[in-house]
Protein backbone atom coordinates (compact mmCIF):
# COMPACT_ATOMS: atom_id res chain seq x y z
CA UNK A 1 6.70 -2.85 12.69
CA UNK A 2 3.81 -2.55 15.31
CA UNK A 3 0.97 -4.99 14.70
CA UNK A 4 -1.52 -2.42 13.18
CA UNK A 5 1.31 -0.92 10.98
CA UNK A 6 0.18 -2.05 7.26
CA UNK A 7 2.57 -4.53 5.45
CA UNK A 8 1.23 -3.26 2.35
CA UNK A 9 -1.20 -1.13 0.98
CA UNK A 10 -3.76 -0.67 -1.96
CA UNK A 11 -5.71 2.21 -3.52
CA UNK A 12 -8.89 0.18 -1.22
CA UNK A 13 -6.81 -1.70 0.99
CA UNK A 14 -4.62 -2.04 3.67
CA UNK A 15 -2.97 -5.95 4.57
CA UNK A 16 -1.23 -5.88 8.06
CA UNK A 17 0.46 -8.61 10.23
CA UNK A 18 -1.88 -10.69 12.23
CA UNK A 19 -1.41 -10.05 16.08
CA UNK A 20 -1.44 -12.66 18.81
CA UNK A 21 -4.97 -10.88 20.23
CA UNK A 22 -8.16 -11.81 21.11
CA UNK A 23 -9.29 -9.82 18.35
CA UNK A 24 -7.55 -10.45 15.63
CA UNK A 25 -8.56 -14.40 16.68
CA UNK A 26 -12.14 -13.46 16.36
CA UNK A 27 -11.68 -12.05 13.20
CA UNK A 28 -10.54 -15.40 11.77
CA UNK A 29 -13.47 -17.26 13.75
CA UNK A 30 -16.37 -15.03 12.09
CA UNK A 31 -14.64 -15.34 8.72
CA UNK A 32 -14.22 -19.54 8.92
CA UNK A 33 -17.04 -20.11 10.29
CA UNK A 34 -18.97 -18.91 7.20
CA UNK A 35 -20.37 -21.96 5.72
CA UNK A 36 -19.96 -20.21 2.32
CA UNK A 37 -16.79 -18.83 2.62
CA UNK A 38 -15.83 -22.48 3.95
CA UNK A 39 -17.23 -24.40 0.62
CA UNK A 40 -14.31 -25.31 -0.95
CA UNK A 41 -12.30 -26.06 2.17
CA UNK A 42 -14.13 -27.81 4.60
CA UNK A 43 -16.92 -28.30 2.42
CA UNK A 44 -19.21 -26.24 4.07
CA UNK A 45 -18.30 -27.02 7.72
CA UNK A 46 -17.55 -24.12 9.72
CA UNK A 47 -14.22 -24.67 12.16
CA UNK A 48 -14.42 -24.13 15.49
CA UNK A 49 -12.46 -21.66 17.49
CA UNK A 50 -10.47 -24.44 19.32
CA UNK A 51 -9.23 -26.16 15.83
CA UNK A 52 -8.31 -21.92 14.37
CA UNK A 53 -6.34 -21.33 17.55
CA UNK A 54 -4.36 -24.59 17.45
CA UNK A 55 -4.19 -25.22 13.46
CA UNK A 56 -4.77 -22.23 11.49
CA UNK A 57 -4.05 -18.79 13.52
CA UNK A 58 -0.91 -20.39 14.93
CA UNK A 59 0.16 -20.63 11.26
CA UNK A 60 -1.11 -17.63 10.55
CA UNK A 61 1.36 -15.33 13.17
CA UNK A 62 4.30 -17.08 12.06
CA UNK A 63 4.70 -14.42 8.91
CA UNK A 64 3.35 -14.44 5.22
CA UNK A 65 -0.66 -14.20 6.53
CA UNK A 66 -2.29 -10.63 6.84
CA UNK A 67 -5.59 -9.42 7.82
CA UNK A 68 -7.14 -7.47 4.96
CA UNK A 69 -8.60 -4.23 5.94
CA UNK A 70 -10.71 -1.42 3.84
CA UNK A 71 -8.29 1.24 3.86
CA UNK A 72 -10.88 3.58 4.23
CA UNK A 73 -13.14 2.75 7.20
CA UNK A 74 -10.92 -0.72 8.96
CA UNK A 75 -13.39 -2.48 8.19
CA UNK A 76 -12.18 -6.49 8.07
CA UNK A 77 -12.42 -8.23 4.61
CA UNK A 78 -10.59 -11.27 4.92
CA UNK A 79 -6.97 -11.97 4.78
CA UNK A 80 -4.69 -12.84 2.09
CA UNK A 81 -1.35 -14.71 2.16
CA UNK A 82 2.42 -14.73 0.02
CA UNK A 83 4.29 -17.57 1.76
CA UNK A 84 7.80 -18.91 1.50
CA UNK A 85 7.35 -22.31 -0.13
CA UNK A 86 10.40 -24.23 1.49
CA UNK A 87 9.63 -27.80 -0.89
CA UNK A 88 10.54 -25.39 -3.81
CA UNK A 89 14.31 -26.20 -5.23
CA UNK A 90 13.77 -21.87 -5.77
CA UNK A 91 13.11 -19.21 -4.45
CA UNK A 92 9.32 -19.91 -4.59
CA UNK A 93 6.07 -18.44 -2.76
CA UNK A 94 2.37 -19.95 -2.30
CA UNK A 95 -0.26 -16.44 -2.63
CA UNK A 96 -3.54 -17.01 -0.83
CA UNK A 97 -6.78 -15.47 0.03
CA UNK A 98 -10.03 -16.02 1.63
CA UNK A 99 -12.92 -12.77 1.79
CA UNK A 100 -15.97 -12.48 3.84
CA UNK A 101 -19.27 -13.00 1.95
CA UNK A 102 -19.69 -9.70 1.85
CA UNK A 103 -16.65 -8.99 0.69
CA UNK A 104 -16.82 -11.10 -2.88
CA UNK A 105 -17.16 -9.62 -6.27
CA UNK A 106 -15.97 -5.99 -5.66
CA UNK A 107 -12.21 -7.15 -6.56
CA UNK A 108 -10.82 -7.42 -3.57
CA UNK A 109 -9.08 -10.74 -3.68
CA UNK A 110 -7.16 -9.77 -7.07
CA UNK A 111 -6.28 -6.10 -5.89
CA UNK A 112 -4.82 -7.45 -2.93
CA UNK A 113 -2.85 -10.57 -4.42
CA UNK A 114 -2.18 -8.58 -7.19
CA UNK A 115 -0.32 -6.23 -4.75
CA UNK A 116 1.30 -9.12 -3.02
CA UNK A 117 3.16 -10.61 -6.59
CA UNK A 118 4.78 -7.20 -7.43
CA UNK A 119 6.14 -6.82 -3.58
CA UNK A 120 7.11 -11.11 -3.71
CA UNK A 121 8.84 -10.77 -7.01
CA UNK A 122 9.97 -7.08 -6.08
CA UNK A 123 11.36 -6.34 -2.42
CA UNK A 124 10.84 -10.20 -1.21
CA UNK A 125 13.10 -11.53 -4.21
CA UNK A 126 10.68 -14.71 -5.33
CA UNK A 127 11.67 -15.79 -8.61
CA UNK A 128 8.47 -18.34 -8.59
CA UNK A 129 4.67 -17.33 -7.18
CA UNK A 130 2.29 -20.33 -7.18
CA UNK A 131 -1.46 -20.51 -6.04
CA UNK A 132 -3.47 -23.53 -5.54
CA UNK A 133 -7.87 -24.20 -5.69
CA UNK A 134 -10.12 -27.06 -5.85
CA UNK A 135 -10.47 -27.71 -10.07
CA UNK A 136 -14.39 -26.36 -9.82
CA UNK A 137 -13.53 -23.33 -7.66
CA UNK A 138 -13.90 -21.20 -10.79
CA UNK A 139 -13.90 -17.66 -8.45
CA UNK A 140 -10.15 -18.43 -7.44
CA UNK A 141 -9.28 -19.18 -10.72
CA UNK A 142 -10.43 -16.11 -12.09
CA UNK A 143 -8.06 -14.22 -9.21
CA UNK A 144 -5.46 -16.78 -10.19
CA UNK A 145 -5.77 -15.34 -13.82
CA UNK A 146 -6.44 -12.04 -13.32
CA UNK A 147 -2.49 -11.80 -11.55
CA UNK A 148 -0.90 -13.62 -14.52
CA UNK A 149 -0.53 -17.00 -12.62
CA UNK A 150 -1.48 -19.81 -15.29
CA UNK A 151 -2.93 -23.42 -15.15
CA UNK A 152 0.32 -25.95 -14.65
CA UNK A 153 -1.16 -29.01 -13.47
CA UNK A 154 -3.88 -30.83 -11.83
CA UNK A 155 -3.25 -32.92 -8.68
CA UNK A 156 -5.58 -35.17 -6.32
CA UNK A 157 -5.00 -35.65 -3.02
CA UNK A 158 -7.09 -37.05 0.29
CA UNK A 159 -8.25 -34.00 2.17
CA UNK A 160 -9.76 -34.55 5.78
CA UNK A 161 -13.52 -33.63 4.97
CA UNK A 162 -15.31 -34.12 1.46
CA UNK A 163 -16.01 -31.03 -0.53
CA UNK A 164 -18.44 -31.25 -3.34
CA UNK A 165 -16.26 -31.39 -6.34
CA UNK A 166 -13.35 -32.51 -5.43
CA UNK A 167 -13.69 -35.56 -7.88
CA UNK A 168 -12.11 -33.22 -9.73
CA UNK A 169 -9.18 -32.64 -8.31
CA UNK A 170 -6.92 -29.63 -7.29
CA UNK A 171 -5.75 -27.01 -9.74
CA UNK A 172 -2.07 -25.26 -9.39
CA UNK A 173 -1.26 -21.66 -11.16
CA UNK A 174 2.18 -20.47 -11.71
CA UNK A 175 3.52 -17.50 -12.50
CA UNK A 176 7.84 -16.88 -12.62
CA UNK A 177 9.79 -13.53 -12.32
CA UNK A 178 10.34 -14.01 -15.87
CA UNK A 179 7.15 -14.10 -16.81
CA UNK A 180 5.71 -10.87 -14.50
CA UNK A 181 8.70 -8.90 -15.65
CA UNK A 182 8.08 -10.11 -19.58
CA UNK A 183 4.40 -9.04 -19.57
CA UNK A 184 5.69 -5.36 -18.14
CA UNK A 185 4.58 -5.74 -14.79
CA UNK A 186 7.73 -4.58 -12.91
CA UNK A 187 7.00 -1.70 -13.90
């Protein structure tokens, strides 16, 4: 698949591999360096190019990250992720996604990760989908939700760089084949 080729697409969107480009590494700067879109992160703190290119972007061509593109004029709206989750005893996958600004409240994030758990417990053969937020991120919640993932647990952990909130924790959603294909959504 050439690097512009679309993974998947959506009735607004098309998600396609990231490419090792200048381009597609500027894409990822803009978005993280949105204070706002960086809240419940980094706390606020944008991250430079330097720490994206070593940390982040590397990650990110390595498989299960794609840019997220209006289908209908290219334009870049974030990315969103489905990766294998290899501390899982199952067949498990960790589904992501992070939007420009611009980008929130026009459903977006749940199109596209709604997209991404019929082709994970569909073609990709996950029999467990997972998704993890800060406990007050009540936006990614509502995504988490909307795709039939529900609350399992909440966890603390030390993160490098104090976000307000995060008193209260991490929140984990979980959705199994089982589940999906109970509530009709194989279909």
């Amino acid at each position: 698949m050439a690097p512009t080729d679309p993974f998947l697409t959506t009735a607004r969107l098309a998600l396609r591999p990231f490419a090792d480009t200048a381009a597609d590494l500027d894409l990822i700067v803009a978005l993280d360096s949105d204070p706002e879109v960086m809240r419940y992160i980094t706390g606020g703190r944008p991250t430079t190019r330097a720490e994206i290119r070593a940390e982040s972007f590397a990650r990110m061509l390595h498989g299960g990250f794609w840019a997220t593109h209006l289908r209908e004029t290219g334009e870049f709206l974030g990315r969103h992720c489905l990766r294998p989750d290899a501390d899982r005893p199952t067949a498990s996958a960790d589904l992501g996604y992070r939007l420009r600004k611009a980008a929130w409240g026009r459903g977006f994030a749940t199109e596209g990760a709604l997209a991404l758990v019929a082709k994970g417990f569909g073609e990709l053969g996950y029999d467990r989908i997972t998704a993890n937020t800060m406990s007050v991120n009540a936006g990614s919640r509502r995504v988490m939700e909307k795709c039939g993932l529900t609350y399992a647990r909440t966890y603390y952990e030390e993160w490098p760089y104090p976000v307000a909130g995060d008193e209260h924790g991490d929140v984990e959603y979980v959705l199994t084949r089982e589940e999906w294909s109970a509530r009709g959504q194989a279909g």
